[in-house]
Protein backbone atom coordinates (compact mmCIF):
# COMPACT_ATOMS: atom_id res chain seq x y z
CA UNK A 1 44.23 -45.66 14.32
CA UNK A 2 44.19 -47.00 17.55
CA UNK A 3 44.43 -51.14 17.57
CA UNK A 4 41.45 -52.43 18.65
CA UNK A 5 43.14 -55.38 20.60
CA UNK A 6 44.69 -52.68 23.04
CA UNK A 7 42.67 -52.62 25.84
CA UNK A 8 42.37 -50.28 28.93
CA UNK A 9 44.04 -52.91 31.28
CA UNK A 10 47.60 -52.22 29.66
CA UNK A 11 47.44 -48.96 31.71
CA UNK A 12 46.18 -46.12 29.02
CA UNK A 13 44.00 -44.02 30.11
CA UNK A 14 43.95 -44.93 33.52
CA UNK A 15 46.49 -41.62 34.68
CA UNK A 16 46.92 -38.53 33.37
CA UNK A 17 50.70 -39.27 31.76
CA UNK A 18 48.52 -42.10 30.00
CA UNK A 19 45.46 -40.81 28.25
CA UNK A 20 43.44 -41.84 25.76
CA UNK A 21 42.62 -40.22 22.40
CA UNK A 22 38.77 -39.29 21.55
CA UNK A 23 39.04 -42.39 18.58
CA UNK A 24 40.58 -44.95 21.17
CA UNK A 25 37.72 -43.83 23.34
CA UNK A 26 35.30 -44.34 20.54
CA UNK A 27 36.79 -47.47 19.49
CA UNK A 28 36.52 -49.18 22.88
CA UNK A 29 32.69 -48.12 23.37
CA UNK A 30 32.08 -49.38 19.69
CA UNK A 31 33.76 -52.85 20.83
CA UNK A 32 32.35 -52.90 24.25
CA UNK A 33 28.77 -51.99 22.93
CA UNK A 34 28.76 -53.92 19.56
CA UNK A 35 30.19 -57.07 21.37
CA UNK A 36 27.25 -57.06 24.05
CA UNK A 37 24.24 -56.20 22.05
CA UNK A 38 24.77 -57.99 18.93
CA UNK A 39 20.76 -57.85 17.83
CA UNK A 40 18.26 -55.81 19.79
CA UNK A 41 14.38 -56.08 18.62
CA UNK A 42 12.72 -52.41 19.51
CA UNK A 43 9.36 -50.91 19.39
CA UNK A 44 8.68 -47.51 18.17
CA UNK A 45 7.58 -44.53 16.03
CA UNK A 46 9.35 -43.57 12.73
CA UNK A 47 9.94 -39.74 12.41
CA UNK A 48 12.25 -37.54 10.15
CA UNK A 49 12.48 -40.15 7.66
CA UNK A 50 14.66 -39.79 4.72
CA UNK A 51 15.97 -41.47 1.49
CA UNK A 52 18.46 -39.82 -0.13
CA UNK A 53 19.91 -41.12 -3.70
CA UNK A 54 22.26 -43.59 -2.16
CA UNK A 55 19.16 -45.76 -1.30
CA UNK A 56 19.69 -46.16 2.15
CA UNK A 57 17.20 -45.23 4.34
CA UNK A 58 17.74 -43.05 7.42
CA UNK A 59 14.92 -41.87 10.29
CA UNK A 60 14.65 -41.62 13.65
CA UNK A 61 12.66 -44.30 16.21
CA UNK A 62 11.00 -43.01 19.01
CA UNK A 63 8.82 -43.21 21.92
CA UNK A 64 7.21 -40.89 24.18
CA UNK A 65 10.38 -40.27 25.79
CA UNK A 66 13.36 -41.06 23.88
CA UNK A 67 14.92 -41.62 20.28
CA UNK A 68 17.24 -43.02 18.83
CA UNK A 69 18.91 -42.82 15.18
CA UNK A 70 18.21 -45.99 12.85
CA UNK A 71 19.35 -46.85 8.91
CA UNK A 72 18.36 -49.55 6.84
CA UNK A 73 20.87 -50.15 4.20
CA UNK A 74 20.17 -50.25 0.40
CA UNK A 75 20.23 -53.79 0.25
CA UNK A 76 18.10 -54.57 3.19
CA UNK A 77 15.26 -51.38 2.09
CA UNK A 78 15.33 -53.05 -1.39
CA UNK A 79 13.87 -56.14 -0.03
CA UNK A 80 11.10 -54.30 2.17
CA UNK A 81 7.44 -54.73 1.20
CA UNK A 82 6.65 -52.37 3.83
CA UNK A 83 5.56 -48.82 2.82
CA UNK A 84 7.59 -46.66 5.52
CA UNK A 85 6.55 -43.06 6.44
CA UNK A 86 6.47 -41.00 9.12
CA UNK A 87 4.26 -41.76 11.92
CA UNK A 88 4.43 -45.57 11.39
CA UNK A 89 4.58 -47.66 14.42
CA UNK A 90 6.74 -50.54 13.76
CA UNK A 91 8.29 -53.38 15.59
CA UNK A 92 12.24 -53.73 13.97
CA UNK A 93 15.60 -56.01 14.62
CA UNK A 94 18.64 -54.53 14.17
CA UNK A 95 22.13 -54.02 15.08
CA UNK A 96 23.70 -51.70 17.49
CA UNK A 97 26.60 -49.68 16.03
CA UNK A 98 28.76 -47.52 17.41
CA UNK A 99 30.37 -44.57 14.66
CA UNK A 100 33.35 -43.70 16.24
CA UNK A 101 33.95 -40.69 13.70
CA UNK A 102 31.19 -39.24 15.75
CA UNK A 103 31.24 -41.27 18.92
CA UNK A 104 27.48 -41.93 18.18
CA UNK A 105 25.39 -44.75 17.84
CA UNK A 106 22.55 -46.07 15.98
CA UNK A 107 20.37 -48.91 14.74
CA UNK A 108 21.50 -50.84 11.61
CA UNK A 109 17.86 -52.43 11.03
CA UNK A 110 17.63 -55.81 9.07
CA UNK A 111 13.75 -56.82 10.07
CA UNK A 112 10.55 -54.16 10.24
CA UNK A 113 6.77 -55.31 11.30
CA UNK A 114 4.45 -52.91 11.10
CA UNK A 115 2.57 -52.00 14.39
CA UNK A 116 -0.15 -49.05 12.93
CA UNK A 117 -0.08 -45.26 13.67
CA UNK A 118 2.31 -44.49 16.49
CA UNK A 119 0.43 -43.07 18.97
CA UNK A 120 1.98 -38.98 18.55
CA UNK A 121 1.12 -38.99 15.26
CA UNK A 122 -2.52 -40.41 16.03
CA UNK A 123 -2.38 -37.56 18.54
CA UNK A 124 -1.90 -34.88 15.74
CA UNK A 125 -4.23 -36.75 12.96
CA UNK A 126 -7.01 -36.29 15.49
CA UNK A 127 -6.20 -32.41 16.50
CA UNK A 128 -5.99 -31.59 12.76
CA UNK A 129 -9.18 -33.27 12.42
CA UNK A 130 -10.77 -31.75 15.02
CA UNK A 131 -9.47 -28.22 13.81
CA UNK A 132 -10.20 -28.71 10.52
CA UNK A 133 -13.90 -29.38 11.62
CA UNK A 134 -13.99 -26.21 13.02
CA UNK A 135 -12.79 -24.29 9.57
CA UNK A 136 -9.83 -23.20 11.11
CA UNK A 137 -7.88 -24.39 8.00
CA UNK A 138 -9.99 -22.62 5.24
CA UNK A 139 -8.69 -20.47 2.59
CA UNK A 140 -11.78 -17.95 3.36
CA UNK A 141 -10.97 -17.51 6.70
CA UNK A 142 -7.35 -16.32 5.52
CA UNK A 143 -6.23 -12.49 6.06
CA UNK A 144 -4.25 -11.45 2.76
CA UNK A 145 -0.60 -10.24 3.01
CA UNK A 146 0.03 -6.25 3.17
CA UNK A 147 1.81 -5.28 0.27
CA UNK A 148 4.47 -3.02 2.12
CA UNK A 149 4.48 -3.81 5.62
CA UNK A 150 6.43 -1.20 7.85
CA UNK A 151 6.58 -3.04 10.99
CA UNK A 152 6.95 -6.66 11.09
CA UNK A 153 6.67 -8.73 14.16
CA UNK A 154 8.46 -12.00 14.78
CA UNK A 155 8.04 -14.68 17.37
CA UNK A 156 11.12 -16.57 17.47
CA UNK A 157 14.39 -17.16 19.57
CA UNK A 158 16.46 -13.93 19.28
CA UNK A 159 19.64 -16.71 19.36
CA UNK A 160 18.85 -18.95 16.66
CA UNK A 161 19.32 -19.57 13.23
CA UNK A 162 15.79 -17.84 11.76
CA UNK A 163 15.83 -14.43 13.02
CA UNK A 164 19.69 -14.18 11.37
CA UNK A 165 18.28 -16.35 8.19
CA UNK A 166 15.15 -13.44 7.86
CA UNK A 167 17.09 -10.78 8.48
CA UNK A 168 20.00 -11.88 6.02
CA UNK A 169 16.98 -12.45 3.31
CA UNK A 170 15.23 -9.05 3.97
CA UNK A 171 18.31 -6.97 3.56
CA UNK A 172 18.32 -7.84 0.34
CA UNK A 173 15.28 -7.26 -0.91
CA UNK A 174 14.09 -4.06 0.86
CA UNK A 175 15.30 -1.82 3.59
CA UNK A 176 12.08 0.27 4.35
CA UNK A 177 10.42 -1.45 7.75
CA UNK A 178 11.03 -1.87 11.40
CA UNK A 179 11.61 -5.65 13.09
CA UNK A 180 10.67 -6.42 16.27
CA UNK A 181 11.73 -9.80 17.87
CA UNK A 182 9.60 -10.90 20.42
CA UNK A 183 11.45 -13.33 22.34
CA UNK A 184 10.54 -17.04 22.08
CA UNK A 185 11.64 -20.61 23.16
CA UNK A 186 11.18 -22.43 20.49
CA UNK A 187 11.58 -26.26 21.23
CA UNK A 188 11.00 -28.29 24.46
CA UNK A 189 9.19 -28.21 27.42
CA UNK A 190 7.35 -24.33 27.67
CA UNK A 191 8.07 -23.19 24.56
CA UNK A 192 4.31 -23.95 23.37
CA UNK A 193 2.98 -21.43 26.15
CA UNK A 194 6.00 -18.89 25.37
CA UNK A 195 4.49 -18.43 21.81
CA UNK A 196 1.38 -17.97 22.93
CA UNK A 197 2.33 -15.66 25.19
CA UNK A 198 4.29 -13.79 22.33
CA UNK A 199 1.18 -14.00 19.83
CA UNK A 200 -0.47 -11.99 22.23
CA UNK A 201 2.00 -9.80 22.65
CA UNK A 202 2.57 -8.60 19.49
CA UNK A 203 -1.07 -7.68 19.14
CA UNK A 204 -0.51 -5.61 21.89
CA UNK A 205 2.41 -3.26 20.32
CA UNK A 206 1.42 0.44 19.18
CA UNK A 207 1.29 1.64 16.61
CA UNK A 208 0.08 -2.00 15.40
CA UNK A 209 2.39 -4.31 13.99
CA UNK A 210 1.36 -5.12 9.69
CA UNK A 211 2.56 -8.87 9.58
CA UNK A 212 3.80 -11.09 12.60
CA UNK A 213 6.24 -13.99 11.35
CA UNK A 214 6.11 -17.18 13.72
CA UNK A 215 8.72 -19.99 13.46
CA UNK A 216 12.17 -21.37 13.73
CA UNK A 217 15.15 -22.72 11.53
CA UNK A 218 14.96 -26.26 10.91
CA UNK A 219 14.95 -29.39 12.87
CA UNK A 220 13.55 -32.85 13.63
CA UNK A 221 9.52 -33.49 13.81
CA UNK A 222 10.29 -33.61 17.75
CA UNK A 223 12.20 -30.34 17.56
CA UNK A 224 8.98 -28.99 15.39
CA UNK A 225 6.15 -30.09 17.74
CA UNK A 226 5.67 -26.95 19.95
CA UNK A 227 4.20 -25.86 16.18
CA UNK A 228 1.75 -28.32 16.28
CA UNK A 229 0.61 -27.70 19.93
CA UNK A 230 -3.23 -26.65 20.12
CA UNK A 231 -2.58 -23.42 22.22
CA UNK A 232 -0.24 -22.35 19.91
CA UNK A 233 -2.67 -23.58 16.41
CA UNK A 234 -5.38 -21.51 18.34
CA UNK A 235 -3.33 -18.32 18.96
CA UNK A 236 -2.45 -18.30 15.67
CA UNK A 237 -6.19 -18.44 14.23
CA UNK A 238 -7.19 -15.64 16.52
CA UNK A 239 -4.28 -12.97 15.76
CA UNK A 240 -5.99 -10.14 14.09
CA UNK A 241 -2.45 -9.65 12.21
CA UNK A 242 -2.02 -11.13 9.73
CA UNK A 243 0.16 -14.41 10.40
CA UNK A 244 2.95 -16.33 8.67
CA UNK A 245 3.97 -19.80 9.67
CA UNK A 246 8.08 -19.97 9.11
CA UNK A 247 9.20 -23.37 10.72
CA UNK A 248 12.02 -24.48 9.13
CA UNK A 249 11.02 -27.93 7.73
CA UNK A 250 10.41 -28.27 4.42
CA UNK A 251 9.19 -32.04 4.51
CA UNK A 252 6.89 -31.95 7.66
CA UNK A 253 3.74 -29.86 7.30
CA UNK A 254 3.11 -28.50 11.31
CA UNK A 255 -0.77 -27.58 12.27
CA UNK A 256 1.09 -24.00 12.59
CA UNK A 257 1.52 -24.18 9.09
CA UNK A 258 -1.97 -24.79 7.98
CA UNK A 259 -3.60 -22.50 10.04
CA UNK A 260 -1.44 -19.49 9.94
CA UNK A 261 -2.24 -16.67 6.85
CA UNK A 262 0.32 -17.99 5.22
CA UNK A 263 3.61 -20.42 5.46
CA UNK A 264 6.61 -19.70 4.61
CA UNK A 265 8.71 -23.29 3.52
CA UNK A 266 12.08 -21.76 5.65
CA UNK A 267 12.50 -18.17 7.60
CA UNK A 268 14.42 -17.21 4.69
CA UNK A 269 11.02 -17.18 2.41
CA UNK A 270 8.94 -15.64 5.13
CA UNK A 271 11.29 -13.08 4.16
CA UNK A 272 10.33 -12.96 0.51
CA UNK A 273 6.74 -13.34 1.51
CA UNK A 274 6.00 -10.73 3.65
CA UNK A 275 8.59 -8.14 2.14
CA UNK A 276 8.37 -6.62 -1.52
CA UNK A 277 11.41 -7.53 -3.63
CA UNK A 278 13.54 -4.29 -4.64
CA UNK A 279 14.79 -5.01 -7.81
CA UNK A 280 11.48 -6.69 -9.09
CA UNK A 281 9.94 -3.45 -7.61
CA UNK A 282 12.39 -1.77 -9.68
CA UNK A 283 12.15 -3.65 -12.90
CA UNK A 284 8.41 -3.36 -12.67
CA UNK A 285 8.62 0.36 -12.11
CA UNK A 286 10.56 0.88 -15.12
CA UNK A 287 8.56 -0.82 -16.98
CA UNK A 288 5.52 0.65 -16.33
CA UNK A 289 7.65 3.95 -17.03
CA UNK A 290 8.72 2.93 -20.42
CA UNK A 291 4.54 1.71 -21.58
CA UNK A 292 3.34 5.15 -20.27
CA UNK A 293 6.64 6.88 -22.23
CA UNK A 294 5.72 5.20 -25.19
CA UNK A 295 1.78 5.53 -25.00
CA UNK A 296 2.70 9.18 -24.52
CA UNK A 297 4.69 9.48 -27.22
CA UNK A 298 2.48 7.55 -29.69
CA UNK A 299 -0.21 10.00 -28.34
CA UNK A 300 1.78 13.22 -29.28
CA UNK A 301 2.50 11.58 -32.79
CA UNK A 302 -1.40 11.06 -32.95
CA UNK A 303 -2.13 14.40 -31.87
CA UNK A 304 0.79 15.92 -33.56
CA UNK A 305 -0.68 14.49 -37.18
CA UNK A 306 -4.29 15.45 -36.29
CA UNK A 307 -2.91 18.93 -35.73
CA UNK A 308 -1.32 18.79 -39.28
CA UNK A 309 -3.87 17.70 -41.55
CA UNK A 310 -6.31 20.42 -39.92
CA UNK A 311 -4.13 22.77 -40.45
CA UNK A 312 -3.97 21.79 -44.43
CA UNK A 313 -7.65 22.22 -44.83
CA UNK A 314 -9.73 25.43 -46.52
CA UNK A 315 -11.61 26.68 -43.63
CA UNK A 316 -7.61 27.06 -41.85
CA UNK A 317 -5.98 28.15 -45.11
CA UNK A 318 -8.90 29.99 -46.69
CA UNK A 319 -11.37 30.76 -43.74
CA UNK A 320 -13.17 33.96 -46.03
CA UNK A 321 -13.95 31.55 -48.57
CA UNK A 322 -16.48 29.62 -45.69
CA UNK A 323 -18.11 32.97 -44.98
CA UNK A 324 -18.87 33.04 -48.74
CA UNK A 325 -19.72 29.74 -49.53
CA UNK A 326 -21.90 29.66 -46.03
CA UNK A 327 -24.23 33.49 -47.07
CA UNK A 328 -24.39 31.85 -49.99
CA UNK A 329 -26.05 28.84 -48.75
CA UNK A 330 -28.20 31.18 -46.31
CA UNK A 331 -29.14 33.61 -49.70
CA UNK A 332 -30.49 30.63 -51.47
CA UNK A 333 -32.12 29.01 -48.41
CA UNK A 334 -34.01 32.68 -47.61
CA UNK A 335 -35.41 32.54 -51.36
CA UNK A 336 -36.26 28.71 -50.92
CA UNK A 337 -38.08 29.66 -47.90
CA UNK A 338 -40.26 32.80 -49.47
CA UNK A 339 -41.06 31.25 -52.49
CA UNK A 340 -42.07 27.87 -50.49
CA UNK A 341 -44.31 30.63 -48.79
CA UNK A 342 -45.67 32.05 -51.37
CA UNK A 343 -46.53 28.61 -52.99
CA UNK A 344 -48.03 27.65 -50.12
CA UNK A 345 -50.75 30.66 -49.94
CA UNK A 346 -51.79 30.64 -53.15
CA UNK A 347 -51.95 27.01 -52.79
CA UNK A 348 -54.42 27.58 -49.67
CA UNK A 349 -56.19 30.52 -51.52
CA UNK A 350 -57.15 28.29 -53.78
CA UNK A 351 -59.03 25.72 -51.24
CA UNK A 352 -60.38 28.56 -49.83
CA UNK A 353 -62.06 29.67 -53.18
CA UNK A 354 -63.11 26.60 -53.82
CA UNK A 355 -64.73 26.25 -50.27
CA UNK A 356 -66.62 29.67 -50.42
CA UNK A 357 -68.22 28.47 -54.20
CA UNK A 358 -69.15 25.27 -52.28
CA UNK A 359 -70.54 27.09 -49.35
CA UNK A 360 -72.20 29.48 -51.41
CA UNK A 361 -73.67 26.91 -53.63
CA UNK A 362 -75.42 25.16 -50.70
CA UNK A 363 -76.45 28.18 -48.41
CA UNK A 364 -79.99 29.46 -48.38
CA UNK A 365 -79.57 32.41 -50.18
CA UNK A 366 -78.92 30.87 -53.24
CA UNK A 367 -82.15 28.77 -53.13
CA UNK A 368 -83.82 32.52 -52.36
CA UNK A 369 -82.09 34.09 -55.36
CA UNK A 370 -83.45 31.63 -57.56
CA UNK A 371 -87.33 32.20 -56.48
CA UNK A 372 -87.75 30.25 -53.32
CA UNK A 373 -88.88 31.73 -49.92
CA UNK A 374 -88.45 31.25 -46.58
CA UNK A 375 -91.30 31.35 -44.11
CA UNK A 376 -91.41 31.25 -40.51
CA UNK A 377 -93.13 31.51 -37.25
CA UNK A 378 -92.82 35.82 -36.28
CA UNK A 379 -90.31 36.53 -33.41
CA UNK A 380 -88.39 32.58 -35.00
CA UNK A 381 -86.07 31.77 -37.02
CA UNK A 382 -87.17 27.76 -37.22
CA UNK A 383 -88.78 27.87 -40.80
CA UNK A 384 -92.39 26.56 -41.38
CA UNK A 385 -92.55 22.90 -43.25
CA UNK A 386 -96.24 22.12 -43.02
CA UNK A 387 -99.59 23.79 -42.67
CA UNK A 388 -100.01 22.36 -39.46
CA UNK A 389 -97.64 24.29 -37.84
CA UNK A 390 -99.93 27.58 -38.33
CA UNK A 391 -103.32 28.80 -37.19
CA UNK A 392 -105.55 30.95 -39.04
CA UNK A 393 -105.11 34.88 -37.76
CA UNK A 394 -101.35 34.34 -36.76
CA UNK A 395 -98.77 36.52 -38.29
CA UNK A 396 -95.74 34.78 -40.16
CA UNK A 397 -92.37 36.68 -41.68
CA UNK A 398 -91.11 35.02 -45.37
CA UNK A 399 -87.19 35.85 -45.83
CA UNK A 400 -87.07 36.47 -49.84
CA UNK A 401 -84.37 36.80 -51.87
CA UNK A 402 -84.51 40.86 -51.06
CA UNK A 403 -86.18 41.86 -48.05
CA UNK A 404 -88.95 40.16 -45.62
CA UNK A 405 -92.46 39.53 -46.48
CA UNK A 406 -94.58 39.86 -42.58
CA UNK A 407 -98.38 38.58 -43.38
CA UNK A 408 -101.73 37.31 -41.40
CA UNK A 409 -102.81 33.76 -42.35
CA UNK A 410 -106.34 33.73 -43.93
CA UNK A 411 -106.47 30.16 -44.55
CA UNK A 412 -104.71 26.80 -44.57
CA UNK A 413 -104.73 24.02 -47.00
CA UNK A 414 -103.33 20.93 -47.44
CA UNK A 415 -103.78 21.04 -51.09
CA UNK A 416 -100.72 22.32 -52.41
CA UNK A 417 -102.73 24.18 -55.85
């Protein structure tokens, strides 16, 4: 390692038969920079922010146009009553230190005061608000996933990591679609408008596209923010395809994200979202193909004893016997029947006789057979019950027993000797 009391003055790397080495290099800037700016105090925005299992905490500070890297070490973060996340606006003192492994430099922070929201991530609080508000973000407003898409869209830059991530995914789990990569920036200045302008694109391909995949491989929040760009938020609600948000970030949550069909956490599981899985396919195939084999086969054995114990019985083995036993049955139901006939005239033959001596005993002819009369007007039948009813001189007809009586009346009488 290069001593850090050499200096450029002694002639190295001042001429070519001189130079320096990259660590010398790095070494000088680290003195040069460390011994001028011993303690800075710096106003800014947390982003990326990070604590891995060391304890130290690592995240990025940033304003509208710059950023800069910035730790706090276990020690110092242990002391913090501050709640850090990303988005914060804080106020810190620090350090600056050059790492000459790298020949970067960052901000070893010893004193945070919290400002509020920063103002980009106000910015996006209020657009998801405002978005939300509309029911952009609702579940019911979601398009479901075709089962087995043949052509797949993706909006994405055809030199970067997530097209090669998607593709490296998809092959596999299935082979059976088309791709088509419609390009995209991605990051920086235009590449909100570009994906716009490739959302519409892709609902212009024919024969239509089944699922359009929209995202990048991973990156900072900065790096991320075209995704959380209205235009593009607004694009993505309005495909008729049916959308999937694939920005690489597993920690921040773009606007993309929430309003898209469905979000994939990395390109590589838009992959598994959109396309079936082959073997699962597979193992779910055969074993849907060994239930039916075996309901089959329990249904043959079913059928198969069914078919054997009807073959044991009489009418199979014996099927004369039936005819037999069945004229038999008809034989004693044919006498049943006649003698329930015959049971059942007399039985009315009786009722009749006894209706005809009842008839008979009441009728008029009787009462004549015993001595009685009947008189009445000639040319009626209406018989005569007083005296009144007749004049002397008219001519009356008396029904007897045998034969009519006609006669003139002489005389009437109300005295009946």
């Amino acid at each position: 390692m290069w001593d850090e009391d050499t200096s450029l003055t002694e002639g190295r790397g001042q001429a070519a038969e001189a130079p320096l080495s990259i660590s010398q290099l790095n070494w000088f800037v680290k003195r040069l920079i460390e011994g001028s700016l011993p303690r800075v105090w710096l106003e800014g925005e947390i982003s990326d922010l990070s604590r891995p299992s060391s304890g130290h905490v690592y995240f990025t500070l940033k304003d509208e146009k710059s950023q800069v890297r910035a730790v706090i070490w276990r020690s110092t973060a242990q002391r913090l009553k501050l709640t850090l996340k990303d988005g914060l606006s804080i106020i810190c003192c620090g350090a600056v230190e050059v790492y000459p492994p790298r020949g970067s430099y960052q901000i070893v922070i010893s004193q945070i005061l919290p400002q509020g929201v920063g103002p980009l991530q106000l910015a996006l609080q209020q657009l998801h608000q405002r978005l939300a508000k509309e029911g952009l973000m609702e579940a019911d407003r979601k398009k479901p996933l075709p089962r087995f898409p043949r052509r797949i869209g993706f909006v994405t830059s055809p030199s970067g990591a997530a097209i090669h991530d998607f593709m490296e995914s998809a092959e596999v789990l299935w082979s059976d679609y088309h791709l088509y990569v419609i390009p995209s920036r991605v990051q920086g200045d235009g590449a909100a408008q570009e994906i716009v302008q490739g959302i519409r694109l892709a609902q212009r391909i024919r024969p239509a596209l089944d699922v359009l995949v929209v995202g990048r491989g991973g990156g900072s929040l900065e790096d991320l923010w075209c995704f959380n760009e209205e235009s593009v938020v607004r694009a993505l609600a309005a495909c008729k395809i049916p959308t999937v948000s694939a920005v690489g970030h597993e920690v921040d949550v773009t606007l993309s994200d929430l309003v898209a069909d469905a979000r994939a956490l990395t390109p590589s599981q838009a992959a598994s979202l959109v396309l079936p899985n082959r073997s699962q396919l597979d193992s779910t195939l055969r074993q849907l193909r060994h239930r039916v084999e075996a309901h089959a086969r329990g249904r043959l054995q079913r059928v198969t004893q069914q078919l054997r114990s009807l073959s044991q019985r009489s009418v199979l083995l014996r099927p004369h016997l039936l005819h037999q036993v069945r004229k038999q049955q008809v034989d004693e139901l044919e006498r049943r029947a006649a003698d329930g006939i015959r049971a059942r005239i007399n039985l009315r033959g009786q009722r009749l006789s006894e209706l005809a001596r009842a008839t008979h005993a009441l009728s008029p002819l009787g009462v004549l057979r015993r001595g009685y009369s009947l008189t009445m007007h000639q040319g009626s039948r209406r018989p005569l019950t007083s005296f009144r009813e007749v004049s002397v001189g008219q001519t009356i007809r008396t029904q007897l027993s045998e034969g009519i009586v006609v006669s003139r009346v002489e005389s009437t009488n109300d005295n009946p000797d």
